[in-house]
N, C-alpha and C. Protein backbone atom coordinates (compact mmCIF):
# COMPACT_ATOMS: atom_id res chain seq x y z
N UNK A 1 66.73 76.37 56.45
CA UNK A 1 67.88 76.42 55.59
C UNK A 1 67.40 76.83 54.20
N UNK A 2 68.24 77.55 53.46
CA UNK A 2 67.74 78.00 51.82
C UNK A 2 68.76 77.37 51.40
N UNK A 3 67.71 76.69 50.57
CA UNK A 3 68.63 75.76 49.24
C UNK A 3 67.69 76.20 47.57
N UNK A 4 68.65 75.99 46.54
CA UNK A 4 68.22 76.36 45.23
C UNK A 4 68.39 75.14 44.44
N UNK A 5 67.32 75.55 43.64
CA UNK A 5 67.24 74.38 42.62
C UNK A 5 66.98 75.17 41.07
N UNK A 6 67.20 74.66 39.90
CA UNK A 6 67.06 75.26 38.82
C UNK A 6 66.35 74.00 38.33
N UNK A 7 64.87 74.40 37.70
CA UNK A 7 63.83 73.57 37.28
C UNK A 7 63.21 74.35 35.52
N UNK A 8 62.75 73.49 35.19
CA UNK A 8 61.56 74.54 33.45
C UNK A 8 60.46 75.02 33.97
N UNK A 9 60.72 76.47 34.15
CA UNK A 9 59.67 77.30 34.72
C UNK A 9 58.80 77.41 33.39
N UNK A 10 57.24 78.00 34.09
CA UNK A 10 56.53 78.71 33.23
C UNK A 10 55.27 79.32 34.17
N UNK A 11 55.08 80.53 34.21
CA UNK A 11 54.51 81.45 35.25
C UNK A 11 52.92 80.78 35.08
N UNK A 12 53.02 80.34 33.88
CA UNK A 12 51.25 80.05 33.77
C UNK A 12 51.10 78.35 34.10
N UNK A 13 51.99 77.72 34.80
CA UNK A 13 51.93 76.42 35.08
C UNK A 13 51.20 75.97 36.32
N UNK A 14 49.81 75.39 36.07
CA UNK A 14 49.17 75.09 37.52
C UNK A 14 50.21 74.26 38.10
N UNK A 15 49.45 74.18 39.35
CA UNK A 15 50.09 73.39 40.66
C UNK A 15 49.85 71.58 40.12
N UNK A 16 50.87 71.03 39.93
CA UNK A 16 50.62 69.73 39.56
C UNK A 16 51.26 69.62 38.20
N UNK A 17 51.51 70.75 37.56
CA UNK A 17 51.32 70.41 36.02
C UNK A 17 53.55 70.71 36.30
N UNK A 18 54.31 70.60 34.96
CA UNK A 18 55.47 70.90 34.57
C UNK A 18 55.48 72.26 34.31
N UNK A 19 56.64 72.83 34.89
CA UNK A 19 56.25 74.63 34.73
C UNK A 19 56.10 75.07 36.03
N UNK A 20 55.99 74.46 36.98
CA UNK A 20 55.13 74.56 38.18
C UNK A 20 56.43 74.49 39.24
N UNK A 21 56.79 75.87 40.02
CA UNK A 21 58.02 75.46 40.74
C UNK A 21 58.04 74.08 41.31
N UNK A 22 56.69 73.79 42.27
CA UNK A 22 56.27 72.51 43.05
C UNK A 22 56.47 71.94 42.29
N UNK A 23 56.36 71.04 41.28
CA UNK A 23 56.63 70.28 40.37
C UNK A 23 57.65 69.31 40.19
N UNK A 24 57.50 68.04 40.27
CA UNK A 24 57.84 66.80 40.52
C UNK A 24 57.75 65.89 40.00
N UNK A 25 58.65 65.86 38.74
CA UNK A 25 58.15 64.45 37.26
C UNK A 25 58.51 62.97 38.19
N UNK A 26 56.97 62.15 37.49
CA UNK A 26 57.08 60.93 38.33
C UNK A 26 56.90 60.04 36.92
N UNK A 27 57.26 59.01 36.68
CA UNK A 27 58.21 58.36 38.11
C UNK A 27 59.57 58.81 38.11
N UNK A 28 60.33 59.15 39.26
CA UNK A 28 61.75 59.14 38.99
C UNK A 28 62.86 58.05 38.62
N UNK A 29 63.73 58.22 38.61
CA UNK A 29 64.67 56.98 38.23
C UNK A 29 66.02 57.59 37.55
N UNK A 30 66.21 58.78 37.45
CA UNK A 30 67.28 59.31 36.67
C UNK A 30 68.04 59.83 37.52
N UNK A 31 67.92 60.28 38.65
CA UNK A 31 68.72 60.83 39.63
C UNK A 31 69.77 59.79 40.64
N UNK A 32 70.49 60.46 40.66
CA UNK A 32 71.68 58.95 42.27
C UNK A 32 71.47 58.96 43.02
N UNK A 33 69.94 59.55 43.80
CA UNK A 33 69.09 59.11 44.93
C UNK A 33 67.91 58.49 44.58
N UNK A 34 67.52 58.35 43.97
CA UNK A 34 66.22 58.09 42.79
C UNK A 34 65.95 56.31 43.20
N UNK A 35 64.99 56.06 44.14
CA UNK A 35 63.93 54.67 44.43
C UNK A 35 62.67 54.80 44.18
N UNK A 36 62.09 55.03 42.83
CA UNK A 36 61.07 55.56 42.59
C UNK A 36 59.68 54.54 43.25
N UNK A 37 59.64 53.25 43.69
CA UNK A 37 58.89 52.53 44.86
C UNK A 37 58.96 53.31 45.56
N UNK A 38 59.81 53.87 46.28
CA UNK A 38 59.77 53.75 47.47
C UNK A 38 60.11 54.98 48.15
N UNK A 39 59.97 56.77 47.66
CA UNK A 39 60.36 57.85 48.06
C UNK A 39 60.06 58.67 46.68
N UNK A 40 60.03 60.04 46.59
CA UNK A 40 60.45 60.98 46.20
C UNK A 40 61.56 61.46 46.44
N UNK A 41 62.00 62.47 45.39
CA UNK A 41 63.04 62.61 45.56
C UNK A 41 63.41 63.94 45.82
N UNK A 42 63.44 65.39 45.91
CA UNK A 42 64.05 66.48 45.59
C UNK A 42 65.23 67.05 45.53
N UNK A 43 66.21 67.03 45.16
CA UNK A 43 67.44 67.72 44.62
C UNK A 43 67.35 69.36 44.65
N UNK A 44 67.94 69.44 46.03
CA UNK A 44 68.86 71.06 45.92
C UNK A 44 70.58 70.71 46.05
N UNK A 45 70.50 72.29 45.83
CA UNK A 45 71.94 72.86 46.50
C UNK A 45 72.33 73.61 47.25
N UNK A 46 72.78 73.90 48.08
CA UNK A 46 73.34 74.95 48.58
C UNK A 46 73.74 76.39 48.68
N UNK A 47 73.92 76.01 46.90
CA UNK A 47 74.61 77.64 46.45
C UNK A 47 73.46 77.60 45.33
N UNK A 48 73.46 78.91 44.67
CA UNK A 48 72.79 79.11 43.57
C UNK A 48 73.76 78.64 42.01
N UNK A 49 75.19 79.19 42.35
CA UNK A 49 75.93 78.66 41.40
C UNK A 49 75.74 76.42 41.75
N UNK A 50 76.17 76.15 42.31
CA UNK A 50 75.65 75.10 42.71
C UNK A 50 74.56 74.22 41.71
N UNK A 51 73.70 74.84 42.95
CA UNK A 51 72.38 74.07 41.48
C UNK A 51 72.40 74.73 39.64
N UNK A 52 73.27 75.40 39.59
CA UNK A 52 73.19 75.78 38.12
C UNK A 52 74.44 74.79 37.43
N UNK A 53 75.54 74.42 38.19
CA UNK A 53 76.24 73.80 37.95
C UNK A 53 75.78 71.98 38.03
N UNK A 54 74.82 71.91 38.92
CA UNK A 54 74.40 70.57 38.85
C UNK A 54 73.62 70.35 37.57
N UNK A 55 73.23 71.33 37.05
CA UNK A 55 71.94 70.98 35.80
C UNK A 55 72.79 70.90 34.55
N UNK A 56 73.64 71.64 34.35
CA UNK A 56 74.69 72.16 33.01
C UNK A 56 76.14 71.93 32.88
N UNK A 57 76.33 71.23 34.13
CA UNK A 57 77.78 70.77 33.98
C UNK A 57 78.13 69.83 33.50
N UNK A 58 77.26 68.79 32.22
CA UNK A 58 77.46 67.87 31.21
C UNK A 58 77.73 69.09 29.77
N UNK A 59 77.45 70.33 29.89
CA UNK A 59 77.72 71.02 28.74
C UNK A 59 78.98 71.42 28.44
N UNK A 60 79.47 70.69 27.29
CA UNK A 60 81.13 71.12 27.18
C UNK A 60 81.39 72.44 26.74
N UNK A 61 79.98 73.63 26.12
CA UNK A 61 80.28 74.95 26.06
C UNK A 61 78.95 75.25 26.31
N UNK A 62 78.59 76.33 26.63
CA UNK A 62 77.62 76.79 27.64
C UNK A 62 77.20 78.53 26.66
N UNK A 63 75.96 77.79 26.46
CA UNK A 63 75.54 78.69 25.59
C UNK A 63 73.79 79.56 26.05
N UNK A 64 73.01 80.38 25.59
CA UNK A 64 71.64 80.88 25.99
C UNK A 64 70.87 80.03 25.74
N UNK A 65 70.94 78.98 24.57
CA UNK A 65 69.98 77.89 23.94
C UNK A 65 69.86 76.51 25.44
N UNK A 66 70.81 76.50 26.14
CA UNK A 66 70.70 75.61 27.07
C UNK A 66 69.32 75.80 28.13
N UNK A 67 68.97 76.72 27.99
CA UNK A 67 67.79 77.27 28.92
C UNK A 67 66.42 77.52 28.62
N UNK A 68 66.40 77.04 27.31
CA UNK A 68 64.97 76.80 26.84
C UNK A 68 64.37 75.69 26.99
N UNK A 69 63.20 75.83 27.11
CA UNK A 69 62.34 74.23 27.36
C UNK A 69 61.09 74.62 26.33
N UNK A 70 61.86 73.73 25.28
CA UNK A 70 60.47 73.69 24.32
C UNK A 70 58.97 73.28 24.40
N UNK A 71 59.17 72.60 25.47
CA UNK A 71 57.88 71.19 25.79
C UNK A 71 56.90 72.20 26.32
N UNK A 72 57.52 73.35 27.50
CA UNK A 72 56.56 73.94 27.71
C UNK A 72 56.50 75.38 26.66
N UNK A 73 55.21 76.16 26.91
CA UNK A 73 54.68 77.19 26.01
C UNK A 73 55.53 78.38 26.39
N UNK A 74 55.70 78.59 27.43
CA UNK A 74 56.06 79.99 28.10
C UNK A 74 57.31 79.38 28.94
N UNK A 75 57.84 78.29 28.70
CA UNK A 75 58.84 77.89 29.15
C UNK A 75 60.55 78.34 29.37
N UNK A 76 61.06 78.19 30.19
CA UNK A 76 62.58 78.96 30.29
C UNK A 76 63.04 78.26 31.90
N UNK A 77 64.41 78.03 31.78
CA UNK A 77 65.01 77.43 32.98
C UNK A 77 64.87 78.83 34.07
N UNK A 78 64.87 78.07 35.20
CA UNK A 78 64.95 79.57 36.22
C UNK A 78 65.64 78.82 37.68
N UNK A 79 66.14 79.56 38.34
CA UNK A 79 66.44 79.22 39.80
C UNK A 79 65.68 79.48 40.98
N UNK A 80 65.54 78.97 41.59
CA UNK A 80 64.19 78.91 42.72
C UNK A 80 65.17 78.60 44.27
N UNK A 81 64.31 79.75 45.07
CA UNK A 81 65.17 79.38 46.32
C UNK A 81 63.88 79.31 46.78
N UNK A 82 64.85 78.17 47.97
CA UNK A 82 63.16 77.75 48.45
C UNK A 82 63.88 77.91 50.15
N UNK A 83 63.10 77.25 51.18
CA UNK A 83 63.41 77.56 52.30
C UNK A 83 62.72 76.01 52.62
N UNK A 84 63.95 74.93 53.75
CA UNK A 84 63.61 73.94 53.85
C UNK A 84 63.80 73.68 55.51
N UNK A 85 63.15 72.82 56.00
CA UNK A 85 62.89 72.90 57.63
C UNK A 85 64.35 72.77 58.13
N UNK A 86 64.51 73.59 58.96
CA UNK A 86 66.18 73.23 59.94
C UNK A 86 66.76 72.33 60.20
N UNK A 87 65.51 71.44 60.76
CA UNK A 87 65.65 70.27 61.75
C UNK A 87 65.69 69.21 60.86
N UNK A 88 65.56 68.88 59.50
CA UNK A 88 65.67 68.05 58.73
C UNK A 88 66.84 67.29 58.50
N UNK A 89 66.98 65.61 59.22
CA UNK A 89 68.41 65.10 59.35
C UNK A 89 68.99 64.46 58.13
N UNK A 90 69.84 65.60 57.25
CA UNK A 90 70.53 64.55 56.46
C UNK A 90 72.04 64.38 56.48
N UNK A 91 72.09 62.72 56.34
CA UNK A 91 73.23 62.10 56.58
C UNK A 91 74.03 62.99 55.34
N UNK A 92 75.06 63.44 56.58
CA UNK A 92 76.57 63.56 55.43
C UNK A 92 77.32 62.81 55.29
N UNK A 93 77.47 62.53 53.66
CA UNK A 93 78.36 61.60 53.14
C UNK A 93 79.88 62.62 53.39
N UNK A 94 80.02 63.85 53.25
CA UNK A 94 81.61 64.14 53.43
C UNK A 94 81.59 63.78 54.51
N UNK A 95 81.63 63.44 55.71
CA UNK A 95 81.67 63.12 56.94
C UNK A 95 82.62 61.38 57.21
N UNK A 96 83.59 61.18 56.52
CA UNK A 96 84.07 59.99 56.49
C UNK A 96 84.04 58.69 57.49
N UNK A 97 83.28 59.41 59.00
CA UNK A 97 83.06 58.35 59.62
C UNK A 97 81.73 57.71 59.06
N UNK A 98 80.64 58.66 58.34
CA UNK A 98 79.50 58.08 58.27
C UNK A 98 79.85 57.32 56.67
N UNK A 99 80.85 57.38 55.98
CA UNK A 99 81.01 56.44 54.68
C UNK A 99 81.24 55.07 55.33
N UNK A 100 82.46 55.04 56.20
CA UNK A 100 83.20 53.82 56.96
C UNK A 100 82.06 52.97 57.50
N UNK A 101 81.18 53.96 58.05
CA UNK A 101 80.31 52.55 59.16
C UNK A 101 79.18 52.26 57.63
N UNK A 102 79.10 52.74 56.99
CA UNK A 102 78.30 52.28 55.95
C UNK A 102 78.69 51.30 54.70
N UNK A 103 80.16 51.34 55.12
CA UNK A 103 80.93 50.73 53.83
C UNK A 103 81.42 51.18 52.66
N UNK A 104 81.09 52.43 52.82
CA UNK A 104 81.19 53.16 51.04
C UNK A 104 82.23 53.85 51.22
N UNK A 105 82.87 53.96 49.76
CA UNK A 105 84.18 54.77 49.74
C UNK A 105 83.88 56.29 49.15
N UNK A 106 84.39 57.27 49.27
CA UNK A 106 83.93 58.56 48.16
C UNK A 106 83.42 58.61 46.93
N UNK A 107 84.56 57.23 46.05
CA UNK A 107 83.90 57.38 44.80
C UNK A 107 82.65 56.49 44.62
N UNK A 108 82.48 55.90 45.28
CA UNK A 108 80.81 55.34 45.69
C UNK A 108 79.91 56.52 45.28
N UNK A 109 79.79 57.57 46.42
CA UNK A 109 78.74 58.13 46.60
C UNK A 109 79.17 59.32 45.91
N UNK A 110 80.06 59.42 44.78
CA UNK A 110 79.91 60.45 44.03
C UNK A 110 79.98 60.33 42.57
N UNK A 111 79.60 58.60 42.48
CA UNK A 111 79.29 57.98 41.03
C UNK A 111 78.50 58.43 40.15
N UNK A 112 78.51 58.38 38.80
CA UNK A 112 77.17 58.30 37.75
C UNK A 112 76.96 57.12 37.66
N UNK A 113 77.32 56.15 38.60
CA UNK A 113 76.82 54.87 37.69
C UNK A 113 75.42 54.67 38.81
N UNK A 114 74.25 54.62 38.23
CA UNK A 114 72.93 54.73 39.29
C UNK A 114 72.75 53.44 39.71
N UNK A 115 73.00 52.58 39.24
CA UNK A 115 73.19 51.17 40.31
C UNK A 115 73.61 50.95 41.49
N UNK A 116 74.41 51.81 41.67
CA UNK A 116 75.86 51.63 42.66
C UNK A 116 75.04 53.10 43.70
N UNK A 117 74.32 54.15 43.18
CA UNK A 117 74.27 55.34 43.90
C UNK A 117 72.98 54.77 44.57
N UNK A 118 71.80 54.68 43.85
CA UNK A 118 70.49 54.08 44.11
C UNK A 118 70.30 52.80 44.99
N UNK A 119 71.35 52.25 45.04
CA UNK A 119 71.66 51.15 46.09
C UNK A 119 72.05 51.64 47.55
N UNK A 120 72.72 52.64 47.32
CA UNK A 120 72.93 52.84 48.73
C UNK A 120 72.48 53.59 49.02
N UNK A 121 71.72 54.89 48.41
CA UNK A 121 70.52 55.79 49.06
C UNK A 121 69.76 55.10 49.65
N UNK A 122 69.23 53.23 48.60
CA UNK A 122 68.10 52.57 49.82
C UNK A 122 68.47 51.92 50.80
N UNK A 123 69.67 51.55 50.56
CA UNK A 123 70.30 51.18 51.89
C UNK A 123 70.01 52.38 53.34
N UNK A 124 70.64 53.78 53.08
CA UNK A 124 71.06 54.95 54.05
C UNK A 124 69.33 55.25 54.15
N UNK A 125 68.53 55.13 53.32
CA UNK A 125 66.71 55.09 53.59
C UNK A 125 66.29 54.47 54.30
N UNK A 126 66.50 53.22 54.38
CA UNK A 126 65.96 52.23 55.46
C UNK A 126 66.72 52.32 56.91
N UNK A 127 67.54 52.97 56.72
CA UNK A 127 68.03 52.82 58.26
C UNK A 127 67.18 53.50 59.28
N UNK A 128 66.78 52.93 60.45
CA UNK A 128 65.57 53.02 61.39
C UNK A 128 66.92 53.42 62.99
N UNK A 129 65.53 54.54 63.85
CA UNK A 129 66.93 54.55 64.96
C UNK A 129 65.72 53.53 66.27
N UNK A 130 66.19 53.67 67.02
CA UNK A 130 65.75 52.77 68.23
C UNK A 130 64.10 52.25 68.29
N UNK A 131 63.54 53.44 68.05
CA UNK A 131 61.92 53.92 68.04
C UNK A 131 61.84 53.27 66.90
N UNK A 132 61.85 53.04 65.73
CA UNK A 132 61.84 52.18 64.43
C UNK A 132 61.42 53.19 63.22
N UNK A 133 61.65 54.47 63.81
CA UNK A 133 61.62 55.60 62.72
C UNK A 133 62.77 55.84 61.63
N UNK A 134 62.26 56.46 60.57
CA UNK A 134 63.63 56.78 59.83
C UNK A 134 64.54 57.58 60.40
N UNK A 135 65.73 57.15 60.35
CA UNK A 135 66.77 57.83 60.96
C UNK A 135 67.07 59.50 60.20
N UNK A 136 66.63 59.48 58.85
CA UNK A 136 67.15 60.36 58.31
C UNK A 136 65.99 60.79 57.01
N UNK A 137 66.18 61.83 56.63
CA UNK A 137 65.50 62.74 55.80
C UNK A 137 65.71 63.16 54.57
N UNK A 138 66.95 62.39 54.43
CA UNK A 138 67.88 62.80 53.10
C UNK A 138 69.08 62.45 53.31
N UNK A 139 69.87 62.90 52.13
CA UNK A 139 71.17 63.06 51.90
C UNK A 139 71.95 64.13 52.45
N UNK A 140 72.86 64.36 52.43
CA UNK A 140 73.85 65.76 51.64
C UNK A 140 75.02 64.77 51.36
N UNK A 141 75.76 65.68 50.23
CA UNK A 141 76.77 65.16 49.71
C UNK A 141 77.36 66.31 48.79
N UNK A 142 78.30 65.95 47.98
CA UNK A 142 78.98 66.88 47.83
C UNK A 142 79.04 66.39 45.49
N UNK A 143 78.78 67.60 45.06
CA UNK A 143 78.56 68.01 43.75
C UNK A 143 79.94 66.90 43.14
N UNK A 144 79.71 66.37 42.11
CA UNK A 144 80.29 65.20 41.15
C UNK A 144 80.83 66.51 39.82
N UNK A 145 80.43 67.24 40.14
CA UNK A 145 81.25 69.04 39.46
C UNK A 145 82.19 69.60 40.04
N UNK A 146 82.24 69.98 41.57
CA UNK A 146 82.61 70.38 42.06
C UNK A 146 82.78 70.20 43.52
N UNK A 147 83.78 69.92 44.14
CA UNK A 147 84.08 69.45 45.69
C UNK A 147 83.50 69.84 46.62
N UNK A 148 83.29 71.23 46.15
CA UNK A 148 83.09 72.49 47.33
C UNK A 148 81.74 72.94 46.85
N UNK A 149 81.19 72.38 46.02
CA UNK A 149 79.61 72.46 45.98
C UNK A 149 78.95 71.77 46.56
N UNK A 150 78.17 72.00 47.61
CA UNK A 150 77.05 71.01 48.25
C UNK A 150 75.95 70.48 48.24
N UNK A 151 75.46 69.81 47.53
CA UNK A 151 73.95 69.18 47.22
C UNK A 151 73.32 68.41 48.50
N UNK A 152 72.02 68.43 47.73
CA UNK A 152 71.33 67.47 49.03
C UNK A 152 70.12 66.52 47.99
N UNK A 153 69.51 65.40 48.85
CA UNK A 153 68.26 64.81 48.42
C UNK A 153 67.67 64.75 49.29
N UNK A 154 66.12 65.14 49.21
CA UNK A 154 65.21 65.01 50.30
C UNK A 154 64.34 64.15 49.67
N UNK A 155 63.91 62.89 50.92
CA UNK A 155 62.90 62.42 50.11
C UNK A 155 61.71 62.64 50.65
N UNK A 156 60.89 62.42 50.17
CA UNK A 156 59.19 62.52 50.56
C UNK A 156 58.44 61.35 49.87
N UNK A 157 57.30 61.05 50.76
CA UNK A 157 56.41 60.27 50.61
C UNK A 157 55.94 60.35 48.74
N UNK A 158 55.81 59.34 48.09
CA UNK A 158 55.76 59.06 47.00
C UNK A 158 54.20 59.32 47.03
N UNK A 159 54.14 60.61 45.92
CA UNK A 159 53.15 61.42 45.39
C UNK A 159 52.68 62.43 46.25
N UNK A 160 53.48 62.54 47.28
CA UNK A 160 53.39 63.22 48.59
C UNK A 160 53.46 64.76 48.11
N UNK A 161 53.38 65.59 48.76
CA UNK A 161 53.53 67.31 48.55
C UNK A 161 55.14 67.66 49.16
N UNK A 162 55.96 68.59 48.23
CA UNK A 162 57.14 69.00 49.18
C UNK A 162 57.00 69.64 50.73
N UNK A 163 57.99 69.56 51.30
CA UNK A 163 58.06 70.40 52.72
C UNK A 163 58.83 71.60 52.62
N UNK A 164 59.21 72.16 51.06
CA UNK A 164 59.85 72.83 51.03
C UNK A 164 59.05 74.93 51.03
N UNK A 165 59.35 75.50 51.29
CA UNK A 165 58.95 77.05 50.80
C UNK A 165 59.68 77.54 49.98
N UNK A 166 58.55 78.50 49.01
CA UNK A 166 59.21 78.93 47.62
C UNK A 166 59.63 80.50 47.79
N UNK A 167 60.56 80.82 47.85
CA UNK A 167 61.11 82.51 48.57
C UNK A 167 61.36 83.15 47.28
N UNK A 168 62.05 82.45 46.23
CA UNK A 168 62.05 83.67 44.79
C UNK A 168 62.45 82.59 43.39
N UNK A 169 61.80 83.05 42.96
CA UNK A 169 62.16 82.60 41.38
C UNK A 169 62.77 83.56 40.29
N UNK A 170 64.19 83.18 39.59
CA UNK A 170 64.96 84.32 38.67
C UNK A 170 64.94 83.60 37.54
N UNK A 171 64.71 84.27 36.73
CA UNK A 171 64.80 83.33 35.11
C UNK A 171 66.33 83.63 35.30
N UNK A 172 67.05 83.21 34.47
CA UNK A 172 68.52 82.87 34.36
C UNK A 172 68.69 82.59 32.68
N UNK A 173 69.81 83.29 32.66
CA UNK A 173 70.32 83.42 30.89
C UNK A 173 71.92 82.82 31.10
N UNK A 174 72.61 82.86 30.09
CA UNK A 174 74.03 82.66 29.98
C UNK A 174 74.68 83.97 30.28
N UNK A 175 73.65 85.42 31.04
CA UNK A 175 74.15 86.44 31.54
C UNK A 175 74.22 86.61 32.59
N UNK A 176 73.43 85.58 33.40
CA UNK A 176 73.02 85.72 34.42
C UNK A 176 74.35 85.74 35.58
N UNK A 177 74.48 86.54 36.65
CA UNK A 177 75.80 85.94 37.29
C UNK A 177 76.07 84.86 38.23
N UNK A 178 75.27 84.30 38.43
CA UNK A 178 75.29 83.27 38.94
C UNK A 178 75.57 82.18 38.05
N UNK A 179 75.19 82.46 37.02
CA UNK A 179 75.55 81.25 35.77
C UNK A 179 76.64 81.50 35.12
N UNK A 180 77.20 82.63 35.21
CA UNK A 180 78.46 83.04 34.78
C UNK A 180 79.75 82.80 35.80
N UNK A 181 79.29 82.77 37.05
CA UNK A 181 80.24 81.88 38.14
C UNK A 181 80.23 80.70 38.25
N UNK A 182 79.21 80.05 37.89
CA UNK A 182 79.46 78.09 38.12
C UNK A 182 79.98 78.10 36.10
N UNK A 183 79.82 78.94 35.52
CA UNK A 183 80.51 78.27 34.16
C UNK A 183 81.88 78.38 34.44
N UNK A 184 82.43 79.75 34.77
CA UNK A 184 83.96 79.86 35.44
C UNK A 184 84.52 78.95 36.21
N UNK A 185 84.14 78.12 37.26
CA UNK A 185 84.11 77.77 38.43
C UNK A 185 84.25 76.11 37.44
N UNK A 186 83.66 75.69 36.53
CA UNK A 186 83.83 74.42 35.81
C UNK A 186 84.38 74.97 34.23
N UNK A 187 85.02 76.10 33.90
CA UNK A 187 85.85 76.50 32.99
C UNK A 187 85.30 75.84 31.71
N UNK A 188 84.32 76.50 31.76
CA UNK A 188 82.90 76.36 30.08
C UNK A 188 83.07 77.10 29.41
N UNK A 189 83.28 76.91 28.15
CA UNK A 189 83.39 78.31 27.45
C UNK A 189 82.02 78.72 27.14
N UNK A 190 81.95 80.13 26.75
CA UNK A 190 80.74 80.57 26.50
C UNK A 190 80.92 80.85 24.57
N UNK A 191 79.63 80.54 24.52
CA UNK A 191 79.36 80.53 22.79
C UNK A 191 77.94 81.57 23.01
């Protein structure tokens, strides 16, 4: 499956360091899948507008300055499609039978409040199937921007390496069209 993520690129960023598509700030704790004990986390989307809309859709006008990353040297936001295993089972939350047997209602699992989200990712984490394996591999769920945007969380072994493949990296501006469809799409003005 290809899913995209928009991360602070920088072409001269070793493997390990920020800048680094692979790249994975620890500890986590800021995200609504985020058990930083006890998983990694990775955050895609689906669409490319998608993950551009997951990163910038707290911006009430949407400007070129949003895409700089000072911290790094050669730094600039970019979108990265990566390519993630097929067979990878994640529970869908749109799937309303799997909210019901879990207890959760929609606006549960499409909260900002990380108490309430982080609780039940470790809840839907620990669930084991017969064999006493994890049942599941992640999330999917559906964008707190947009209905019809689809996100996911994968977790991985804490300090672990992704399972993901890196297929292209685009720097991205406030020209970009993909960023010019998720600003439309959440009706941002442009400055």
């Amino acid at each position: 499956m290809i899913v995209y993520r928009v991360f602070p690129y920088d072409p001269a960023a070793a493997v390990g360091t920020s800048g680094h598509p692979d790249y994975l700030h620890r500890p986590q704790g800021g995200g609504r899948a985020d058990n930083a004990n006890e998983y990694d986390t990775w955050y895609y989307a689906l669409t490319p507008e998608a993950a551009v809309g997951e990163v910038f859709g707290e911006f009430a006008e949407w400007s070129d300055e949003m895409f700089d990353v000072p911290y790094l040297p050669s730094g600039r936001r970019a979108l990265a499609a990566y390519e993630i295993p097929d067979l990878l089972r994640f529970i869908d939350l749109d799937d309303a039978r799997n909210l019901v047997d879990r207890g959760l209602r929609p606006t549960q699992v499409v909260s900002k409040n990380l108490g309430v989200t982080q609780g039940w990712a470790m809840d839907v984490f620990r669930e084991r199937n017969s064999n006493g394996a994890p049942r599941w591999d992640g999330l999917r769920w559906w964008s707190f921007w947009r209905p019809n945007w689809t996100v996911f969380a994968r977790w991985r072994p804490v300090g672990g390496s992704p399972d993901h493949q890196l297929l292209n990296i685009e720097y991205i501006d406030i020209t970009h069209h993909v960023v010019d469809v998720a600003r439309k799409e959440l009706r941002r003005p442009r400055r």
